[in-house]
Protein backbone atom coordinates (compact mmCIF):
# COMPACT_ATOMS: atom_id res chain seq x y z
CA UNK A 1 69.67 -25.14 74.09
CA UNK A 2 65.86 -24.05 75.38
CA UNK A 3 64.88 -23.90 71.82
CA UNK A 4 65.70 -27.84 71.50
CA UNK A 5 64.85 -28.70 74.59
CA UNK A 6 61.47 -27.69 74.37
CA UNK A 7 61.12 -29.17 70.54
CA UNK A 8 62.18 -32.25 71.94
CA UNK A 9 59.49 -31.82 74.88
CA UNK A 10 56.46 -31.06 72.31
CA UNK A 11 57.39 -34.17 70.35
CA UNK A 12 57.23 -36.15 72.90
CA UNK A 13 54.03 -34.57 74.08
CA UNK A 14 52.80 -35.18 70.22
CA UNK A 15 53.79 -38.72 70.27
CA UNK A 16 51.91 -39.52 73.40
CA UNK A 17 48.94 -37.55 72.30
CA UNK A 18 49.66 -40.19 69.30
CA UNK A 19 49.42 -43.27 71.41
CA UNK A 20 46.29 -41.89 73.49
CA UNK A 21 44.38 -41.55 70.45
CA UNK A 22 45.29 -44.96 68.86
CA UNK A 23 44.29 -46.51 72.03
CA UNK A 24 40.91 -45.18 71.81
CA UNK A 25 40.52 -45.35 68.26
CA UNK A 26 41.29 -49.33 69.30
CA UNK A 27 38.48 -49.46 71.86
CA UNK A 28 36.38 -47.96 69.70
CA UNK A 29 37.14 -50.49 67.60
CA UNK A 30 36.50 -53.10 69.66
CA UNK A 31 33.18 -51.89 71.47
CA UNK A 32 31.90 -51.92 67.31
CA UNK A 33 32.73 -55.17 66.91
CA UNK A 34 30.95 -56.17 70.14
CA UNK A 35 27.88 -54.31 69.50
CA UNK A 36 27.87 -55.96 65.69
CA UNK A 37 27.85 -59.03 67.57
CA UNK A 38 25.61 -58.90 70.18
CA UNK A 39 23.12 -57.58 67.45
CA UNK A 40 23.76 -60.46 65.74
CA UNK A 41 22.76 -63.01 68.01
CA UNK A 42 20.20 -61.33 68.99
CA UNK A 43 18.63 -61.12 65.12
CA UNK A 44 19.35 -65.03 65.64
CA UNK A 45 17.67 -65.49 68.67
CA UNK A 46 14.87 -63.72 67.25
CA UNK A 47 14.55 -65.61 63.84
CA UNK A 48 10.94 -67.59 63.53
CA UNK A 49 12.47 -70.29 64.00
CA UNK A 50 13.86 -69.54 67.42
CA UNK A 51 11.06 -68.19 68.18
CA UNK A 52 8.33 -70.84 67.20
CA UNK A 53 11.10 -72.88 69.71
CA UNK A 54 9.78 -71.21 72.70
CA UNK A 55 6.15 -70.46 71.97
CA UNK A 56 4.63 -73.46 69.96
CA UNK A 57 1.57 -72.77 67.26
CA UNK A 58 -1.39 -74.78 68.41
CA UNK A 59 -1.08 -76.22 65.05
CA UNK A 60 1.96 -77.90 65.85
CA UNK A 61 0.05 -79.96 68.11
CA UNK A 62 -2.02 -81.20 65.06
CA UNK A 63 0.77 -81.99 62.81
CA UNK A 64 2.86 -85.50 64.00
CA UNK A 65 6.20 -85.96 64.33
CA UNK A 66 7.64 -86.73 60.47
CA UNK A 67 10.42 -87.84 59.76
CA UNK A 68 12.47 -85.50 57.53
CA UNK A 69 14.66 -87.51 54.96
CA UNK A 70 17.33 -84.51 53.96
CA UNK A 71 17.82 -84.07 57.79
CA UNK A 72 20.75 -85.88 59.50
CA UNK A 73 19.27 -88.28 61.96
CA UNK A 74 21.45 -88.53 65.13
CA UNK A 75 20.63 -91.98 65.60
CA UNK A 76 20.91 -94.60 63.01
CA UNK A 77 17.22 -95.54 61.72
CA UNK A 78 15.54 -98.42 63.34
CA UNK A 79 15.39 -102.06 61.87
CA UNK A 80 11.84 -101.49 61.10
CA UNK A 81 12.42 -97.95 59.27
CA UNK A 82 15.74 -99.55 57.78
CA UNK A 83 13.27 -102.01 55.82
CA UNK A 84 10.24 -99.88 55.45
CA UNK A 85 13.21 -96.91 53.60
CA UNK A 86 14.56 -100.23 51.00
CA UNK A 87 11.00 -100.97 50.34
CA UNK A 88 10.84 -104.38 52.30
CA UNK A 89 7.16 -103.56 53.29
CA UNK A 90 5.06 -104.34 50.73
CA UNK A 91 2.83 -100.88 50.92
CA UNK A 92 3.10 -97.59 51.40
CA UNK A 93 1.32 -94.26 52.92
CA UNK A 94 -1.58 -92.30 50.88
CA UNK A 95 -1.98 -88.99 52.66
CA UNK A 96 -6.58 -88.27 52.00
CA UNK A 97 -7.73 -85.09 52.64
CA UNK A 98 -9.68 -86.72 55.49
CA UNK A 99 -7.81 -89.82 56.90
CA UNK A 100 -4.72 -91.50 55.49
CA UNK A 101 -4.69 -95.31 54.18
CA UNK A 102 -2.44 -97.82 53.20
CA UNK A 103 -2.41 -98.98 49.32
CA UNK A 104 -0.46 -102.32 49.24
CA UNK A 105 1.71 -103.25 46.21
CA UNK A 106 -0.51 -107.00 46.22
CA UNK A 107 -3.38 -107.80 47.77
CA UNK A 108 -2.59 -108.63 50.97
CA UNK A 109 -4.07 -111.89 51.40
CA UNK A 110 -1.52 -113.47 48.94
CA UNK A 111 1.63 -112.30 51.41
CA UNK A 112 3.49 -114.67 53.45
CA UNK A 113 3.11 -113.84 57.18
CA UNK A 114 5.78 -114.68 57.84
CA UNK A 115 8.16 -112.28 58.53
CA UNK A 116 6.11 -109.74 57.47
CA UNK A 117 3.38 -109.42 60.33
CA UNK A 118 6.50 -109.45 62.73
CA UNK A 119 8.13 -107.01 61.23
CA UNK A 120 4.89 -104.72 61.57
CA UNK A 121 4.47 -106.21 64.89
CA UNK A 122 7.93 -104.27 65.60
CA UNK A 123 7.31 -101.29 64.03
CA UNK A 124 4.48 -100.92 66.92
CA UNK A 125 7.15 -99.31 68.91
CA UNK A 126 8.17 -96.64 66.31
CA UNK A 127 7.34 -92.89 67.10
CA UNK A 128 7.57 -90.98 64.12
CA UNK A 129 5.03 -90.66 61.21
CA UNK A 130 4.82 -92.77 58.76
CA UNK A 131 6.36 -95.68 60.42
CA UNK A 132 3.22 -95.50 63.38
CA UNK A 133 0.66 -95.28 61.18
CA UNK A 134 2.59 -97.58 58.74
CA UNK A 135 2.98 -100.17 61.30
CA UNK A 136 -0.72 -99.85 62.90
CA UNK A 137 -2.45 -100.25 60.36
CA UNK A 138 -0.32 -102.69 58.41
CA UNK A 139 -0.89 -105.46 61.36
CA UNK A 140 -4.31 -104.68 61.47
CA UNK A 141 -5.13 -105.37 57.77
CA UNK A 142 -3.05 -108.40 57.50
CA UNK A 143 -5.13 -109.74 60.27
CA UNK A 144 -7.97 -109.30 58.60
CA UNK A 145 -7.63 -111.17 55.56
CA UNK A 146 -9.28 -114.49 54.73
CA UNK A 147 -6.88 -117.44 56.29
CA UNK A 148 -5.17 -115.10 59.12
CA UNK A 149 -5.43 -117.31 61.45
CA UNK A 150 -3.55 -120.13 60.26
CA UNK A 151 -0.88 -118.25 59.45
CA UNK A 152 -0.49 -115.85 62.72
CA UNK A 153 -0.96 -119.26 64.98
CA UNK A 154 2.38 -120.65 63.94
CA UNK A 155 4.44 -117.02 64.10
CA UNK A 156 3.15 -116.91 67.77
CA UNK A 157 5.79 -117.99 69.66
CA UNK A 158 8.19 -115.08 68.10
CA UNK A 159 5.05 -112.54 68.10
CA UNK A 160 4.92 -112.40 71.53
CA UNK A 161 7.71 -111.05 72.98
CA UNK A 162 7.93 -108.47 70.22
CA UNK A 163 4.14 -107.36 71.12
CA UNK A 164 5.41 -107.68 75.43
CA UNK A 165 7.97 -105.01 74.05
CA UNK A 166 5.44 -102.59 73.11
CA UNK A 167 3.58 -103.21 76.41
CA UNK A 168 5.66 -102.14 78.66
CA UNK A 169 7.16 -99.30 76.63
CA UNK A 170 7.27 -96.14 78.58
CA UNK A 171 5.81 -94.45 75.21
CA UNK A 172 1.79 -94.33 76.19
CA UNK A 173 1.39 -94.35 72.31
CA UNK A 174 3.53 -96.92 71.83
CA UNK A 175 1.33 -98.55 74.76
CA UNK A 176 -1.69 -98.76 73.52
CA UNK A 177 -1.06 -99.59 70.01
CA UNK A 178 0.78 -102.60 71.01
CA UNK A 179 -2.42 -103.81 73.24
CA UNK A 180 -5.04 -103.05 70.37
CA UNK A 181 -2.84 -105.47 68.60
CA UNK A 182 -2.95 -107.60 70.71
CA UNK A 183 -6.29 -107.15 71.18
CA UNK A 184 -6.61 -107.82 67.34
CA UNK A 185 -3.98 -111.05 67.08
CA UNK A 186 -7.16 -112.52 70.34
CA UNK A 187 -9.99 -112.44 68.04
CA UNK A 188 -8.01 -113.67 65.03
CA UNK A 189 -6.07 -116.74 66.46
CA UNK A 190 -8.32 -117.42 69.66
CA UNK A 191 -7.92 -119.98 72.06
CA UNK A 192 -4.39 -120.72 70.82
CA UNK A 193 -3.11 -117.65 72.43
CA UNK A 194 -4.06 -119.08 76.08
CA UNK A 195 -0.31 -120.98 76.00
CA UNK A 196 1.46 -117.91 75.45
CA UNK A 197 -0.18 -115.58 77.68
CA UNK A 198 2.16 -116.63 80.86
CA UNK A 199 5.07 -115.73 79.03
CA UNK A 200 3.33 -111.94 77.95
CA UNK A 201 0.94 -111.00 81.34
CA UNK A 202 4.26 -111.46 83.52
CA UNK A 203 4.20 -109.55 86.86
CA UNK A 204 6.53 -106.67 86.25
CA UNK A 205 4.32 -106.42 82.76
CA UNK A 206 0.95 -106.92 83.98
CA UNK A 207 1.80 -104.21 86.91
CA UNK A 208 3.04 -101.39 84.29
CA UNK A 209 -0.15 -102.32 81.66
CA UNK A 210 -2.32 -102.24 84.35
CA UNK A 211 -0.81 -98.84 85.71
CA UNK A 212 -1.76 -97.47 82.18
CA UNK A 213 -5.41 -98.20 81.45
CA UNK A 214 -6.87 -100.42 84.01
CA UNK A 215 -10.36 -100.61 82.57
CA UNK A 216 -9.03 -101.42 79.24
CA UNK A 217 -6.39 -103.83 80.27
CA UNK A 218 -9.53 -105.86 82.05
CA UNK A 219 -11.69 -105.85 79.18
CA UNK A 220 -8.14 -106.92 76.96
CA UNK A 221 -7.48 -109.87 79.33
């Protein structure tokens, strides 16, 4: 009766020593799988990538923000970079070794102004590359072809709140390309911008261009 009594007694003492060491073997387990983990994130953390994130090259001051065409976009594209992606502006971007330039599909004094110089007059308030450059330059050099001026005259009444737009963007980029435009749109249609200038140099916009860059917003106006 001893005998069994104490066989009974070591297998219960075996059976607990059996649970004790599954238990551990568990938490050892577990502490593994945390430590895989944590190393884990930490070799993602660590990736260039994450760490170009918090210190910047200086060179990425140099390069411009670029669109990236397999990214996904979190916004749907603009109405300017809608028409510029289905080809609806008639040139397109060649990257020089020094400075880029725009090589138009025809010469650009055989283009209809209309809508094309306010369509670049909207892409003023783009912020990625190529549609800033695309846009900039694009207004520019249809200005500057023979006959501008009576074609921009009669497009002035929609070219003007499009160009107040860009003025009183809080973009400083955006900014000042819209009031070298304008600038530019002065010396090609003159005098007949007078009539419109009330309805672009109100207070609230005249306040925030002025806020920008007063000396060049005197020589502008």
């Amino acid at each position: 009766m001893q005998k069994s009594e104490g066989s009974g007694g070591t297998q219960l003492k075996n059976r607990a020593r059996g649970d004790c060491d599954q238990r551990t073997s568990s938490s050892t387990q577990i502490k593994h799988r945390n430590a895989v983990q944590g190393s884990k994130s930490s070799l993602s953390t660590s990736s260039p990538e994450s760490a170009r994130k918090l210190h910047p090259r200086p060179s990425d001051k140099l390069n411009p923000k670029t669109i990236n065409p397999f990214g996904e976009q979190s916004r749907a594209p603009s109405a300017f970079a809608a028409i510029y992606s289905k080809g609806g502006i008639p040139c397109r971007l060649v990257h020089g070794s020094v400075k880029h330039r725009l090589q138009w599909e025809c010469p650009p004094e055989s283009l209809s102004f209309d809508p094309l110089l306010i369509t670049l007059a909207e892409g003023l308030r783009e912020t990625k590359h190529p549609y800033t450059f695309v846009s900039k330059e694009g207004f520019r050099e249809l200005l500057l072809v023979r006959g501008a001026s009576e074609k921009a005259v009669p497009l002035l009444p929609r070219l003007i709140p499009v160009l107040k737009a860009a003025l009183v963007h809080s973009d400083d980029e955006v900014f000042e390309r819209g009031l070298n435009a304008l600038v530019q749109l002065s010396v090609v249609v003159g005098p007949s911008l007078n009539d419109h200038l009330k309805h672009l140099l109100t207070s609230g916009s005249l306040s925030i261009i002025k806020s920008k860059i007063p000396t060049y917003c005197s020589i502008c106006c």
